[in-house]
Protein backbone atom coordinates (compact mmCIF):
# COMPACT_ATOMS: atom_id res chain seq x y z
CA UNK A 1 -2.07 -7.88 -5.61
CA UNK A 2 -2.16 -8.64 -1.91
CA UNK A 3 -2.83 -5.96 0.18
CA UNK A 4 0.49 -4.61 1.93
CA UNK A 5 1.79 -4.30 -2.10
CA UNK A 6 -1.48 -2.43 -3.05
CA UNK A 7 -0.88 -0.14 -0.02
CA UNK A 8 2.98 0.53 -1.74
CA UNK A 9 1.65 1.06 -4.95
CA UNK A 10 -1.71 3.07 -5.15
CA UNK A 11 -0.42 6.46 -4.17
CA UNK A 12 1.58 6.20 -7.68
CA UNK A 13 -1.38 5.42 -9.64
CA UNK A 14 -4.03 8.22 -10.80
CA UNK A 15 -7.73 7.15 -10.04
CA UNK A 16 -8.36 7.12 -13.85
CA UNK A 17 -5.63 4.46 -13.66
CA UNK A 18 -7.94 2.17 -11.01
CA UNK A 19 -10.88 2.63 -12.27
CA UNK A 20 -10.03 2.12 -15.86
CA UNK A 21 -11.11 3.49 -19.47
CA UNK A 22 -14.01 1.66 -19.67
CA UNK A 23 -16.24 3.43 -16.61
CA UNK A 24 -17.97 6.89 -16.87
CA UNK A 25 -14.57 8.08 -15.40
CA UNK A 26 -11.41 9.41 -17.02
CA UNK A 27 -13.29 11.26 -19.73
CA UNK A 28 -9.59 13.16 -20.44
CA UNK A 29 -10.60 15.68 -18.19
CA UNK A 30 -7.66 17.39 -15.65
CA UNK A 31 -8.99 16.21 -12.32
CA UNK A 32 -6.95 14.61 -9.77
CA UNK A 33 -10.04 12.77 -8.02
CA UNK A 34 -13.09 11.14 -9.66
CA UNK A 35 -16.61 10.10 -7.91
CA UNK A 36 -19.75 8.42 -9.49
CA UNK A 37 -22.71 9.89 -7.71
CA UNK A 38 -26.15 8.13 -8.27
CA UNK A 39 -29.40 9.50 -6.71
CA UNK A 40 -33.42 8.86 -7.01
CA UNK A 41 -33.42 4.92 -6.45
CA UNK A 42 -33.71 2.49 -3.29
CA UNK A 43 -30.52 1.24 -1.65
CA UNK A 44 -29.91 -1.98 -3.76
CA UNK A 45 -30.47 -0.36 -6.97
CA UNK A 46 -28.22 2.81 -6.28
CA UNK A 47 -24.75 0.84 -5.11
CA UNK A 48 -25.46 -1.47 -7.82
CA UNK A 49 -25.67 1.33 -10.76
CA UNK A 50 -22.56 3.36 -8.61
CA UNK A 51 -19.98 0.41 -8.72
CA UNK A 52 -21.28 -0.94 -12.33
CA UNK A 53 -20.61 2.67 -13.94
CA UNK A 54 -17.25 2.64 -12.26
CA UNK A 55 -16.71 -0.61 -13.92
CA UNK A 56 -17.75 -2.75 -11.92
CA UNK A 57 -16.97 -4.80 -8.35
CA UNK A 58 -14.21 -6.79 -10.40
CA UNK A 59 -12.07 -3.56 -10.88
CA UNK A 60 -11.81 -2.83 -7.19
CA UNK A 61 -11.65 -6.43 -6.36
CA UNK A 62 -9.72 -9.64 -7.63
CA UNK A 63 -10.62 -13.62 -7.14
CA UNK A 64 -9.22 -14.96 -3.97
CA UNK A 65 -8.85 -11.61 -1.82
CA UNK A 66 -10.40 -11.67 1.31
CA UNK A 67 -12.43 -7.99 1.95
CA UNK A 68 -12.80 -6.43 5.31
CA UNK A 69 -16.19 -4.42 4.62
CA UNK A 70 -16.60 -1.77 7.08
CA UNK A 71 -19.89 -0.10 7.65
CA UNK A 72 -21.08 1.84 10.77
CA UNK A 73 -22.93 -0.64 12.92
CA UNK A 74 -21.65 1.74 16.13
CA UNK A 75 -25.36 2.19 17.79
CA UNK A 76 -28.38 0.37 19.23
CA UNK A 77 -30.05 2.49 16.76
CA UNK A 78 -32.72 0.90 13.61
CA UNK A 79 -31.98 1.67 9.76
CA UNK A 80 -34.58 4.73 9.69
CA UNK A 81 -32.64 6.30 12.44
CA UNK A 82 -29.92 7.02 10.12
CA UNK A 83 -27.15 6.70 12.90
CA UNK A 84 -26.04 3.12 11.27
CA UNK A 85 -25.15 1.99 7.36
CA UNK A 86 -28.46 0.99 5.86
CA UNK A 87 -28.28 -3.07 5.82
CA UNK A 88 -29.42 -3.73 2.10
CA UNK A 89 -26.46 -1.26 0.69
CA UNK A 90 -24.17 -3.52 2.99
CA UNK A 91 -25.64 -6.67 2.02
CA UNK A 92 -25.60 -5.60 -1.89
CA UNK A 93 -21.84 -5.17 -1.39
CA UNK A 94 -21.15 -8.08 -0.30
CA UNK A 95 -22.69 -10.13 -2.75
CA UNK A 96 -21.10 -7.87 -5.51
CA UNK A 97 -17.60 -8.80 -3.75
CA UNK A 98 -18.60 -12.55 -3.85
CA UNK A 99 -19.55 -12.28 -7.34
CA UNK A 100 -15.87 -10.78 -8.08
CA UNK A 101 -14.41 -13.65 -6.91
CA UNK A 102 -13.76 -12.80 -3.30
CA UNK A 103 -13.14 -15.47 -0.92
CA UNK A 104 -14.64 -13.82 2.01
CA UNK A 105 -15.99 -10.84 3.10
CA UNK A 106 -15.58 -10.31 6.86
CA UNK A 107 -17.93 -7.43 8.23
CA UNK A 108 -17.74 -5.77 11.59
CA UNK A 109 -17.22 -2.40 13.75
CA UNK A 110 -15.69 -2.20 17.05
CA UNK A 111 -19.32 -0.58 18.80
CA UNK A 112 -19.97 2.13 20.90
CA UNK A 113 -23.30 0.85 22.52
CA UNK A 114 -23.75 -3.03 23.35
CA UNK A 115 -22.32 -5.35 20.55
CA UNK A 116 -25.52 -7.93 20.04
CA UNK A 117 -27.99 -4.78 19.95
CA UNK A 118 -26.03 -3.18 17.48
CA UNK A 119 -25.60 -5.73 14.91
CA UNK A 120 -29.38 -7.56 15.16
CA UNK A 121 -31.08 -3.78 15.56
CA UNK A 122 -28.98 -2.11 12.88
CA UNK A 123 -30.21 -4.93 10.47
CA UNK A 124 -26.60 -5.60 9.44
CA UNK A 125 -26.11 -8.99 10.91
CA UNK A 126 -29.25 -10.43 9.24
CA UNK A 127 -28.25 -8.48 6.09
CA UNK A 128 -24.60 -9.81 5.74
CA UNK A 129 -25.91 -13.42 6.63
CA UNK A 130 -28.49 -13.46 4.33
CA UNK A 131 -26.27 -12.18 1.31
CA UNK A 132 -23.48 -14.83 2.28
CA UNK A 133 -21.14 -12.55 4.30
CA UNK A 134 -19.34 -13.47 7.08
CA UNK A 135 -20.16 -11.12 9.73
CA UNK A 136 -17.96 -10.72 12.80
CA UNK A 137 -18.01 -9.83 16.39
CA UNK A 138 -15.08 -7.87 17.44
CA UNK A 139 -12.47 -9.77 19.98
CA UNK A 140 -9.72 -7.43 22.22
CA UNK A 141 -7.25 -10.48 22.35
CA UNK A 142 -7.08 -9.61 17.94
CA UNK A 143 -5.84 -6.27 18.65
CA UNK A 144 -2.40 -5.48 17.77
CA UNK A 145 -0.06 -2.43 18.75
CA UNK A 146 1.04 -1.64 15.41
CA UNK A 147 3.28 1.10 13.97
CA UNK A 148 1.98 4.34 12.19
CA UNK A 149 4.82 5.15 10.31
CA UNK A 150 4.00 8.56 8.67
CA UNK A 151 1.84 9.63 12.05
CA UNK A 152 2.89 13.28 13.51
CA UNK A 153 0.79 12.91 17.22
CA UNK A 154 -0.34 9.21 16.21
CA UNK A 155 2.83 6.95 15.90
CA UNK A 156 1.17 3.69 16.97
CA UNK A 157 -2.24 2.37 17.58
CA UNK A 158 -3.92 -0.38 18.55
CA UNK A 159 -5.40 -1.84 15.56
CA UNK A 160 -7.86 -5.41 14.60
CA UNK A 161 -5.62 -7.71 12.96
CA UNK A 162 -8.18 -8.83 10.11
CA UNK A 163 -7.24 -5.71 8.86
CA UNK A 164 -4.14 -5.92 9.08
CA UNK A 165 -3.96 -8.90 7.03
CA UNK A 166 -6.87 -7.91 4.70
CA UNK A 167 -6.34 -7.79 0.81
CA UNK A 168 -8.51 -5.11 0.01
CA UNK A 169 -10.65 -2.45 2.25
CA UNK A 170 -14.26 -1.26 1.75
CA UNK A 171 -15.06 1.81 3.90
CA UNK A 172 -18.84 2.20 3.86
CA UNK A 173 -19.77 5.11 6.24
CA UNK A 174 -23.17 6.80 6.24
CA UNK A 175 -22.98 10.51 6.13
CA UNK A 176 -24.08 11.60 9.56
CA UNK A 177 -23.81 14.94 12.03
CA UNK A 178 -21.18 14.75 14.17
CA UNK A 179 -20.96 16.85 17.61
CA UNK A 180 -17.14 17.29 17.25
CA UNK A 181 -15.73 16.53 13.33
CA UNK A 182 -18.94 18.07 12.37
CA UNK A 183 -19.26 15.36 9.96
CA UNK A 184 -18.43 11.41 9.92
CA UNK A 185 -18.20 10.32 6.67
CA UNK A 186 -15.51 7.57 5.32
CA UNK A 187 -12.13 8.88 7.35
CA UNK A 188 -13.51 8.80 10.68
CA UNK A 189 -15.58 5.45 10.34
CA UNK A 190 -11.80 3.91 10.39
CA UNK A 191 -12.03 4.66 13.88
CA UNK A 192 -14.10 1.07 14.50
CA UNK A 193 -10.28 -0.84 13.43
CA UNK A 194 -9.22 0.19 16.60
CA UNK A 195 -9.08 -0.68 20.20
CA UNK A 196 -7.82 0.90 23.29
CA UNK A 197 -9.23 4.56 24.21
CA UNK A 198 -10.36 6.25 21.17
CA UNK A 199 -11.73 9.21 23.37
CA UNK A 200 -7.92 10.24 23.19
CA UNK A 201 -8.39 10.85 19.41
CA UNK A 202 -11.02 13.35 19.86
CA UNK A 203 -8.37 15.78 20.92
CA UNK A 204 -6.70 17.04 18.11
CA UNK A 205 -8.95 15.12 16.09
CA UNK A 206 -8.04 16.51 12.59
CA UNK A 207 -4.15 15.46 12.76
CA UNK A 208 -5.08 12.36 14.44
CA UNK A 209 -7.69 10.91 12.27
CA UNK A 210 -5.20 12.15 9.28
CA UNK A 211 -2.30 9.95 11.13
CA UNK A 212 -4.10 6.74 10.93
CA UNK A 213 -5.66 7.02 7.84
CA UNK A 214 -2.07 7.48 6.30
CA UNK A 215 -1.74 3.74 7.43
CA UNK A 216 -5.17 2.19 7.12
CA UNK A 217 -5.93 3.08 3.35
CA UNK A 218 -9.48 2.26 2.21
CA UNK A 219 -9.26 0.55 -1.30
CA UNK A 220 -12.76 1.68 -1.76
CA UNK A 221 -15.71 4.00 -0.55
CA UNK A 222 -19.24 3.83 -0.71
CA UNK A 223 -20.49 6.77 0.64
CA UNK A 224 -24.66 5.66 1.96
CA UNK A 225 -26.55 8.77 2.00
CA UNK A 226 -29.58 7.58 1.12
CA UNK A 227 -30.83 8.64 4.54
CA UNK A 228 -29.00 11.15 6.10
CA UNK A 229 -28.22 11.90 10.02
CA UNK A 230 -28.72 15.96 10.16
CA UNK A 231 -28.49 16.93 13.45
CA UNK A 232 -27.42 15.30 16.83
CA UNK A 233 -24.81 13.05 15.66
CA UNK A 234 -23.36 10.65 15.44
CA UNK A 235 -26.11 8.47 17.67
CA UNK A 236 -28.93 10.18 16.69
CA UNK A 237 -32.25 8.72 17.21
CA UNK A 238 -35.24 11.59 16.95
CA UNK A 239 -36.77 10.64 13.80
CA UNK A 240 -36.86 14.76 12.45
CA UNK A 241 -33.29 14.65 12.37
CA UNK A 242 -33.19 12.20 9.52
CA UNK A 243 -33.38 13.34 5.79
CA UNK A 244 -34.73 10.63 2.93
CA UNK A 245 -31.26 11.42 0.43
CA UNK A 246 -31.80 8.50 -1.74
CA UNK A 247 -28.14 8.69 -3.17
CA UNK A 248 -25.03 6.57 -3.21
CA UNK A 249 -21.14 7.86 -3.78
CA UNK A 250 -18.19 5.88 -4.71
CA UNK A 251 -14.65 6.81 -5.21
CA UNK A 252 -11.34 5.69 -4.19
CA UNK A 253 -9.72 9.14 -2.74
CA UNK A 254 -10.72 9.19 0.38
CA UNK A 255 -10.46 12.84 1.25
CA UNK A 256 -12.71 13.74 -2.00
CA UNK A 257 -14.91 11.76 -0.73
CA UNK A 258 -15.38 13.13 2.46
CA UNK A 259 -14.82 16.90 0.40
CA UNK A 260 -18.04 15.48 -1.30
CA UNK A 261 -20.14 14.25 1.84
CA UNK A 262 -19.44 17.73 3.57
CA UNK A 263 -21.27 19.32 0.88
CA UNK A 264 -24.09 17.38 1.63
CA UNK A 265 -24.33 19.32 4.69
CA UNK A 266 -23.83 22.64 3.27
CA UNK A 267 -20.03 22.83 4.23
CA UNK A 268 -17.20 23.59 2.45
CA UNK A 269 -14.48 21.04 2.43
CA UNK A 270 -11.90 23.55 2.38
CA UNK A 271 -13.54 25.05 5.97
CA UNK A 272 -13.33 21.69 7.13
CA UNK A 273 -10.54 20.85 9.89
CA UNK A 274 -9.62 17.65 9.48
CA UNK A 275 -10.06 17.17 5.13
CA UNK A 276 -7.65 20.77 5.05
CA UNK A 277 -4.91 18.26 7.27
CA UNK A 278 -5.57 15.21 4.83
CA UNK A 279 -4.95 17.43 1.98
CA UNK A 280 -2.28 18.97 3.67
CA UNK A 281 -0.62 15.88 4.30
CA UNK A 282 -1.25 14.13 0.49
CA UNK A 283 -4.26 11.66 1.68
CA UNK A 284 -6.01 13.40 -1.06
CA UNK A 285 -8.19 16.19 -2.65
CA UNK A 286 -10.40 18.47 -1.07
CA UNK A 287 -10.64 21.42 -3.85
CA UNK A 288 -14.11 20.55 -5.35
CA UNK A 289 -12.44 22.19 -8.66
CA UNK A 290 -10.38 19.17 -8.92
CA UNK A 291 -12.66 16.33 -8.48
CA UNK A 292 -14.51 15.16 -11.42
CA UNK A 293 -18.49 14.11 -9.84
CA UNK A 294 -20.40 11.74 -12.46
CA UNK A 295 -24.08 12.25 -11.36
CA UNK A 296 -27.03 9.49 -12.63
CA UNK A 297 -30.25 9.82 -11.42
CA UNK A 298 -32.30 6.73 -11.59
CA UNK A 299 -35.50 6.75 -13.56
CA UNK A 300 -38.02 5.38 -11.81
């Protein structure tokens, strides 16, 4: 299923549907939203246990699709900051995709600090190289004005066309402080897709970021929180603001997973802004009541 279909068709289908009998999900329980949780390992070990117990790569991904991966590679910050994905979590996803059957796997994020400095000091570049990814720089000429058909203050955007024209979508935030969400987690790292002045979206951020994730839909999230950004978000960089988390999340409703992240940071997702709009607006669930969370801890 190419990706404008899947788009059409996955708000009819029930996560149990996606991720199938088979996983540690759909255990004939009555929750609308389901996340595997795995804590207590190092970063390759904990996506790989999180996507196999969902099913594996091969349920979220089919031979021949080309994946846009998106991680957070927004700072000229290193992986111990916290303020960037960790690179071996991005680099085991990749090679998970390839081993699905993927034809490519195109990484990249449109950067807040210097482009070059973010990639080679975030570790990503090296990462998705060495794990046979094909790791991107981001062009403004690729940027296309594009419709946002179900956006209330958002009703077009400018928006990288290797999205646009992706099969499937892997949003890979890393749960991080933010001055003004509070938290960035999986619905605002969409916000590296697009071009022109983003600053704009800070206003009325929690409609806005709801408005254009109506239209980019992430076919899967992989939450990294195996170090966390506590404090001074989103660019970090004092050392004491970063917690050791050691866990991986992975789900396919978007605003649950978010719902999930805030509670890493002692927040209720029903107190937060912008995943009350989502849920507001159908992008998903944000009562923790009604999402199912499978938790493994890794013995080590």
């Amino acid at each position: 299923m190419k990706r404008r279909e899947f788009i059409k068709t996955v708000s009819g289908i029930g996560v149990s549907a996606l991720f199938g009998s088979t996983s540690v999900f759909s255990k004939n329980k009555p929750f609308y939203s389901e996340i595997v949780v795995v804590e207590g390992g190092e970063p390759v070990s904990l996506v790989r246990k999180a996507i196999e117990s969902a099913g594996g790569m091969s349920r979220f991904i089919s031979s021949g699709d080309v994946v846009v991966l998106k991680p957070n590679i927004s700072w000229d910050r290193v992986p111990k900051q916290a303020a960037t994905t960790n690179p071996e979590i991005v680099a085991e996803v990749v090679r998970m995709c390839l081993e699905a059957g993927a034809k490519k796997v195109k990484v990249f994020d449109h950067t807040l600090n210097e482009p070059r400095r973010c990639y080679q000091r975030s570790g990503i570049e090296k990462s998705v190289k060495d794990s046979g990814g094909d790791i991107q720089h981001v062009y403004d000429r690729k940027f296309k004005n594009t419709r946002i058909p179900e956006g209330e203050l958002i009703t077009s955007w400018e928006i990288y066309d290797d999205v646009l024209e992706a099969d499937k979508i892997i949003n890979l935030p890393i749960a991080k402080n933010h001055s003004i969400s509070g938290v960035s987690l999986a619905m605002k790292n969409v916000m590296g897709f697009l071009g022109g002045n983003r600053g704009k979206l800070h206003r009325q951020f929690d409609t806005k970021i709801t408005d254009l994730n109506s239209f980019i839909r992430s076919d899967l999230i992989i939450l990294d929180a195996y170090r966390m950004l506590l404090r001074n978000g989103p660019s970090g960089g004092n050392l004491a603001d970063v917690q050791l988390k050691k866990t991986v999340a992975i789900g396919t409703d978007i605003v649950a997973m978010d719902s999930y992240g805030a509670t890493l940071f002692n927040l209720n997702p029903k107190e937060v802004p912008f995943l009350i709009k989502a849920n507001e607006r159908g992008l998903g669930q944000n009562d923790l009541r009604k999402i199912h969370i499978e938790t493994i801890r890794l013995t080590v």
